[in-house]
N, C-alpha and C. Protein backbone atom coordinates (compact mmCIF):
# COMPACT_ATOMS: atom_id res chain seq x y z
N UNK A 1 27.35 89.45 28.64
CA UNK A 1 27.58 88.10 29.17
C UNK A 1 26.59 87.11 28.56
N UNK A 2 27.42 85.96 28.23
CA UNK A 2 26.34 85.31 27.16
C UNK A 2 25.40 83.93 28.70
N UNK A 3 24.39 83.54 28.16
CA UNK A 3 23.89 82.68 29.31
C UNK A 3 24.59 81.61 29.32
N UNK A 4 24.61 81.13 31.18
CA UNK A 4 25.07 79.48 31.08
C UNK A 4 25.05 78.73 30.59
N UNK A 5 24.02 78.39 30.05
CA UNK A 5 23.12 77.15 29.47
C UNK A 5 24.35 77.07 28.13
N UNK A 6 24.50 78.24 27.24
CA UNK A 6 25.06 78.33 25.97
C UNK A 6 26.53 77.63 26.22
N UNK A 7 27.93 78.17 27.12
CA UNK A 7 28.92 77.91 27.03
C UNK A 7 29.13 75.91 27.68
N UNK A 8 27.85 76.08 28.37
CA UNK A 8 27.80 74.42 29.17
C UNK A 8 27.83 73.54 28.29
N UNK A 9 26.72 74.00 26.87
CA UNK A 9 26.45 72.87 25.89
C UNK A 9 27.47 72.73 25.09
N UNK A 10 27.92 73.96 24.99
CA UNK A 10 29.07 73.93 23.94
C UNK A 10 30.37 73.05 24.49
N UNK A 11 30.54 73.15 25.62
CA UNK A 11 31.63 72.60 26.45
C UNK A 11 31.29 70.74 26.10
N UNK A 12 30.06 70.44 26.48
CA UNK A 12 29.98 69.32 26.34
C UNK A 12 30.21 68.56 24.93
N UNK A 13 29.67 69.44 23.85
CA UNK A 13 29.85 68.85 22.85
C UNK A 13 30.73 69.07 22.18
N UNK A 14 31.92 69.51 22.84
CA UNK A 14 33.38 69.44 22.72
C UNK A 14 33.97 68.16 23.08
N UNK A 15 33.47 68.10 24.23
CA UNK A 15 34.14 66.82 25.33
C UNK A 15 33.82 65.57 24.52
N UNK A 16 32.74 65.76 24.12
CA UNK A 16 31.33 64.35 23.51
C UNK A 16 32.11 64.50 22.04
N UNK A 17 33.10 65.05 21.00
CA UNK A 17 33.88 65.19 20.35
C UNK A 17 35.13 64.70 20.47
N UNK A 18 35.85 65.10 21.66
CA UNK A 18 37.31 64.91 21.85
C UNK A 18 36.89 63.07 22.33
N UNK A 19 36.70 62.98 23.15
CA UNK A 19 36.51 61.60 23.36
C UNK A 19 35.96 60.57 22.89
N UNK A 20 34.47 60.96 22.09
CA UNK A 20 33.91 60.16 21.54
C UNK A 20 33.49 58.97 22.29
N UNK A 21 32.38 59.89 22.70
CA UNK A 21 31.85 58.77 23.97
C UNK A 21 30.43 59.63 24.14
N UNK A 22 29.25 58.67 23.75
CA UNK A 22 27.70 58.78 24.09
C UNK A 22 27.56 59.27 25.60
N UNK A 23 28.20 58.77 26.22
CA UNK A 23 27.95 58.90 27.73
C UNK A 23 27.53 60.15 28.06
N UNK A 24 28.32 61.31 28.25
CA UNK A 24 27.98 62.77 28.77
C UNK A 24 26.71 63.10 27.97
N UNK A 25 26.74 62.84 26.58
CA UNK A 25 25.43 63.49 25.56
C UNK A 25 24.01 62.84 26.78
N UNK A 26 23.90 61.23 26.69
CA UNK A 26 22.97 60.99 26.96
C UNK A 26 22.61 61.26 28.58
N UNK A 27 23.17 61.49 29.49
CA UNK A 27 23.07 62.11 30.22
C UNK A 27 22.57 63.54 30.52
N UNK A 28 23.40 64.13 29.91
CA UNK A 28 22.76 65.87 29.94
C UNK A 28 21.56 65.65 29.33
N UNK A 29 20.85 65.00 27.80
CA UNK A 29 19.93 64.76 27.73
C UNK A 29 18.82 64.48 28.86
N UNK A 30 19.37 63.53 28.98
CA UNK A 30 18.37 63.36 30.24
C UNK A 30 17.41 64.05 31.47
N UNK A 31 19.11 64.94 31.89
CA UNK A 31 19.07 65.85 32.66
C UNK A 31 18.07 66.59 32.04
């Protein structure tokens, strides 16, 4: 089982791809 952290980021920088939108990146950054 691979860790959370790995499939979460990947997910996001899918999303932060398909949409093309700073928003989620700079957020989770944050986070």
């Amino acid at each position: 089982m691979k860790s959370p952290g790995e499939p979460t980021t990947r997910l996001i920088l899918y999303h932060h791809t398909q949409n093309g939108t700073t928003v989620l990146d700079s957020r989770f950054q944050h986070s």
